[in-house]
Protein backbone atom coordinates (compact mmCIF):
# COMPACT_ATOMS: atom_id res chain seq x y z
CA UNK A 1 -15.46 51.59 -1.77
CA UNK A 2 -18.19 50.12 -3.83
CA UNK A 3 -17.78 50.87 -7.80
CA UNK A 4 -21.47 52.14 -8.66
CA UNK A 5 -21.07 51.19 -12.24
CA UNK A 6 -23.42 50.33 -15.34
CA UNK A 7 -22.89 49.29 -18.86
CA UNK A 8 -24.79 50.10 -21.76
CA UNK A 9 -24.91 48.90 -25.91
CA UNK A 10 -24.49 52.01 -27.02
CA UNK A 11 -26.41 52.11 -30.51
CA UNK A 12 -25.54 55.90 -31.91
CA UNK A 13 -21.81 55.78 -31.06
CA UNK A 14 -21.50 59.34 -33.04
CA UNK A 15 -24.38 61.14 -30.52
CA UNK A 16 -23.01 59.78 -27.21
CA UNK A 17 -19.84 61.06 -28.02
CA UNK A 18 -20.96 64.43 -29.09
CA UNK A 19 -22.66 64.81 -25.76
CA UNK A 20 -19.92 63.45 -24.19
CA UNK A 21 -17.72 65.84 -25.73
CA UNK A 22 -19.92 68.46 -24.22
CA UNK A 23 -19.36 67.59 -21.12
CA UNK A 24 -15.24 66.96 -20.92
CA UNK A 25 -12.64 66.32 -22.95
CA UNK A 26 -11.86 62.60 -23.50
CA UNK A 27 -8.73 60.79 -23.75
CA UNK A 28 -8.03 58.00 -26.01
CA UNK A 29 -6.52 55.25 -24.07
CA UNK A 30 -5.84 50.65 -25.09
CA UNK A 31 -6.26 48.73 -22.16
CA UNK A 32 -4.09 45.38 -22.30
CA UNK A 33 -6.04 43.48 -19.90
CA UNK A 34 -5.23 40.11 -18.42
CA UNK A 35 -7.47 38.34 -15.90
CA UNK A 36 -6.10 35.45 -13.30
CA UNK A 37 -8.06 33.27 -11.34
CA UNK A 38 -7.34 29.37 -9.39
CA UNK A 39 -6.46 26.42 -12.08
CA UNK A 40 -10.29 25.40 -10.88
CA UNK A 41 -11.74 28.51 -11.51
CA UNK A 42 -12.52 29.83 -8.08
CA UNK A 43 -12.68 33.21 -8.17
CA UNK A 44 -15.04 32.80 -11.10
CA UNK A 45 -17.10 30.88 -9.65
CA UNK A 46 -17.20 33.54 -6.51
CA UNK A 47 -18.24 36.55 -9.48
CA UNK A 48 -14.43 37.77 -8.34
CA UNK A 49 -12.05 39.23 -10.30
CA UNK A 50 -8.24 39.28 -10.48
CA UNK A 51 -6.88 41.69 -12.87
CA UNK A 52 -3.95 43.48 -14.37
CA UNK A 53 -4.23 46.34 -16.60
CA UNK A 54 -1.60 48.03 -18.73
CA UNK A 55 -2.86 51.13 -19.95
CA UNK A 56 -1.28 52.87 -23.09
CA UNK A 57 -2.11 56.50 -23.42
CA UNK A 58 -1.17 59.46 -26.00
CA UNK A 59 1.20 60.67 -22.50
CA UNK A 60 2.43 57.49 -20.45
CA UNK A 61 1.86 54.02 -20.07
CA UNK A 62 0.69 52.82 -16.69
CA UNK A 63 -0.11 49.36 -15.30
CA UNK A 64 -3.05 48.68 -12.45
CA UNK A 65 -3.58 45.82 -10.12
CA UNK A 66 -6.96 45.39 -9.29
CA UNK A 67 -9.16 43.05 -6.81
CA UNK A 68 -13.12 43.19 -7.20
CA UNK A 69 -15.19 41.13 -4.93
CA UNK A 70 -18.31 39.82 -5.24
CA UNK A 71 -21.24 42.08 -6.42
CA UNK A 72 -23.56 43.65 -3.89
CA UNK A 73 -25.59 44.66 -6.47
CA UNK A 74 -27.35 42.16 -7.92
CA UNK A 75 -29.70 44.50 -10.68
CA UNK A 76 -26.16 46.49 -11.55
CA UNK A 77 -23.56 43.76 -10.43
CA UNK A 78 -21.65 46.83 -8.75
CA UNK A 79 -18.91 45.47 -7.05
CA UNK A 80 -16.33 46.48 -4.04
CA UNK A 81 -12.96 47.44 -6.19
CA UNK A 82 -9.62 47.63 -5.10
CA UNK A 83 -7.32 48.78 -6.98
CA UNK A 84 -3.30 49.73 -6.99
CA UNK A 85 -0.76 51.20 -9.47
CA UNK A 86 2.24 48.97 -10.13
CA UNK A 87 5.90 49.89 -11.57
CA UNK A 88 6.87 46.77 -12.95
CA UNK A 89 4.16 44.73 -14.80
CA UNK A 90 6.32 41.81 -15.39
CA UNK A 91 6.79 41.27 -12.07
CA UNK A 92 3.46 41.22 -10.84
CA UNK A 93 2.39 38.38 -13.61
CA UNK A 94 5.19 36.62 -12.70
CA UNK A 95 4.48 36.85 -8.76
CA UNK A 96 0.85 36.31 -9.65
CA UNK A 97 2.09 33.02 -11.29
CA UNK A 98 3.93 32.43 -8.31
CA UNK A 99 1.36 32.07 -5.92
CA UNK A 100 -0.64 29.44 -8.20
CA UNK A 101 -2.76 31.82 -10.07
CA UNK A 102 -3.30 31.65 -14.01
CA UNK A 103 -4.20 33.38 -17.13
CA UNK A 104 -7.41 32.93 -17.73
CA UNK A 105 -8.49 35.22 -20.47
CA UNK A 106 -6.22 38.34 -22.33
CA UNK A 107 -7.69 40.71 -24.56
CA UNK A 108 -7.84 44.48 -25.49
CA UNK A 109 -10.07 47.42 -24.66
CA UNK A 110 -10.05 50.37 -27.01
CA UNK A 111 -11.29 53.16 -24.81
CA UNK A 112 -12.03 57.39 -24.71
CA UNK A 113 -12.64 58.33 -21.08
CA UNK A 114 -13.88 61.18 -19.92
CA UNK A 115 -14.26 62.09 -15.65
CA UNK A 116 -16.29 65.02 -15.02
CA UNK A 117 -18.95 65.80 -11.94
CA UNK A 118 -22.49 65.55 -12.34
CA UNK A 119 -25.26 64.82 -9.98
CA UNK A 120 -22.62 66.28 -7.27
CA UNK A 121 -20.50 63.32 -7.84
CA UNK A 122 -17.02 62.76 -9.85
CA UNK A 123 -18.15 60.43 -12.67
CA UNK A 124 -16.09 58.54 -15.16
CA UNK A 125 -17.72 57.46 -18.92
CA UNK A 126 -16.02 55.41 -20.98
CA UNK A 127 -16.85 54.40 -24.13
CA UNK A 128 -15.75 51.19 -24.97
CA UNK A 129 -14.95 48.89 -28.31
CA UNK A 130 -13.26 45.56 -27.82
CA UNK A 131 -12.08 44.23 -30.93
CA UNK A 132 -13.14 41.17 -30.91
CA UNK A 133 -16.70 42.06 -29.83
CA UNK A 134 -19.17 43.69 -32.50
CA UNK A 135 -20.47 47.14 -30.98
CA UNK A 136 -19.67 50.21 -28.90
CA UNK A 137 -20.26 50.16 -25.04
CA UNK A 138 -20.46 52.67 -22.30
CA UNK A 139 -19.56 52.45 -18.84
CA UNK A 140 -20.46 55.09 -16.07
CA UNK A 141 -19.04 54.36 -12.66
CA UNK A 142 -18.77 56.56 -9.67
CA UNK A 143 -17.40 55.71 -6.27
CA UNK A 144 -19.72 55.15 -3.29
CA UNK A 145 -19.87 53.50 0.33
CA UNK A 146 -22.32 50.81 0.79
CA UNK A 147 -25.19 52.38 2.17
CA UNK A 148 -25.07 55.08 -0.47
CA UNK A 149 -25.23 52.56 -3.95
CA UNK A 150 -28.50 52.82 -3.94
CA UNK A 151 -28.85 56.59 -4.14
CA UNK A 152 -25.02 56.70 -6.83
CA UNK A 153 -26.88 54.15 -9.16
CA UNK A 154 -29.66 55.95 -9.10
CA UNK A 155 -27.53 59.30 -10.08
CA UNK A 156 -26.15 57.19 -12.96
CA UNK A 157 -29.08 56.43 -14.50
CA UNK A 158 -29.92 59.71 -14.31
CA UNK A 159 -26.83 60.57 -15.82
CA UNK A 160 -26.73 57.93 -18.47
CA UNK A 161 -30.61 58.85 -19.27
CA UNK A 162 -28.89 62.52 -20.35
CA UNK A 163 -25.86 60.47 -22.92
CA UNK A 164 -28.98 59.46 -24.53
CA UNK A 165 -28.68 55.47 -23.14
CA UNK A 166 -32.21 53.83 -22.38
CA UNK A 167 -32.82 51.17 -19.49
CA UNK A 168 -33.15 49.06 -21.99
CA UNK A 169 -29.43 49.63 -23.25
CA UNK A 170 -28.57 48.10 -20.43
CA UNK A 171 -26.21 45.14 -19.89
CA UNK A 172 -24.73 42.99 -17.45
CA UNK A 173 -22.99 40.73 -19.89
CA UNK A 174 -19.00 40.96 -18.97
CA UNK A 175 -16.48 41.39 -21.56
CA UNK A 176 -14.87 38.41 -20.46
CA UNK A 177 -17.55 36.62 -21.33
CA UNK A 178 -18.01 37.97 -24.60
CA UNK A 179 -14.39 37.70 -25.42
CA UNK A 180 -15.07 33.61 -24.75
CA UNK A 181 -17.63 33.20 -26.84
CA UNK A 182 -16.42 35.03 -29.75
CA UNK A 183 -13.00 32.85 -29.48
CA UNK A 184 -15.31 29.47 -29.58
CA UNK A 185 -17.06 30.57 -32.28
């Protein structure tokens, strides 16, 4: 499955989360989130990503392995996702290690998600702050095949066009990224 997703600056925090509100209830949640690639860099290069999440929320704590290929998207960057939970986070880092792959970048996401079906489709918003990173973000993401991206971006936008988020909120930028630039500087 392809994760139709796109990320917004979100410049009036306060009104997307009222009209969020209005559409579910959200859940506060802090993702811990560590990203592996090669020593040189490889799956970087590629526009992969190697990732393992813990999650902390108000009711459990959960850790996530996840895979996410190249884009096939190259407007959204929308990206094939694969994703699986995991019992005992050590022990995936350490296997990760195992097999030659490194830390390349740690940091935290301070998120309220909220799923909810719109546009026919089961949608997930979450608004996003990463400390180290000045402003609010919001990702929408729904799940689609291939041949139907087109027409599940195209519901996003819509979708995103109703939280009040203009095309030209739009960003590609990743928080890895971001995260790196702020640490040099």
């Amino acid at each position: 499955m392809i994760e139709a997703e796109l990320k917004a600056r979100v410049h009036a925090p306060e009104e997307t989360l009222r009209r969020l509100e209005e559409r579910a209830g959200g859940r506060a949640e802090v993702y811990q989130d560590t990203y592996y690639d090669t020593p040189d860099g490889v799956l970087e290069a590629r526009y992969e990503e190697l990732r393992v999440r813990t999650v902390h929320g108000q009711d459990e704590t959960r850790t996530v392995l996840t895979y996410k290929g190249a884009p096939v998207d190259e407007e959204s960057g929308s990206k094939p996702e694969h994703e699986t939970r995991v019992e005992d986070a050590a022990a995936v880092h350490a296997t990760l290690r195992g097999l030659g792959y490194v830390p390349f970048i740690a940091f935290e996401k301070r998120c309220r998600n909220y799923a909810f079906e719109a546009c026919g489709r089961q949608m997930l918003a979450t608004l996003v702050r990463v400390p180290e990173v000045d402003g609010t973000f919001l990702e929408l993401e729904t799940l689609a095949e291939e041949q139907d991206l087109g027409a599940a971006l195209g519901d996003v936008r819509t979708v995103l066009g109703e939280l009040g988020i203009r095309a030209e909120d739009l960003t590609r930028e990743l928080y890895t990224d971001a995260v790196k630039a702020c640490r040099k500087g």
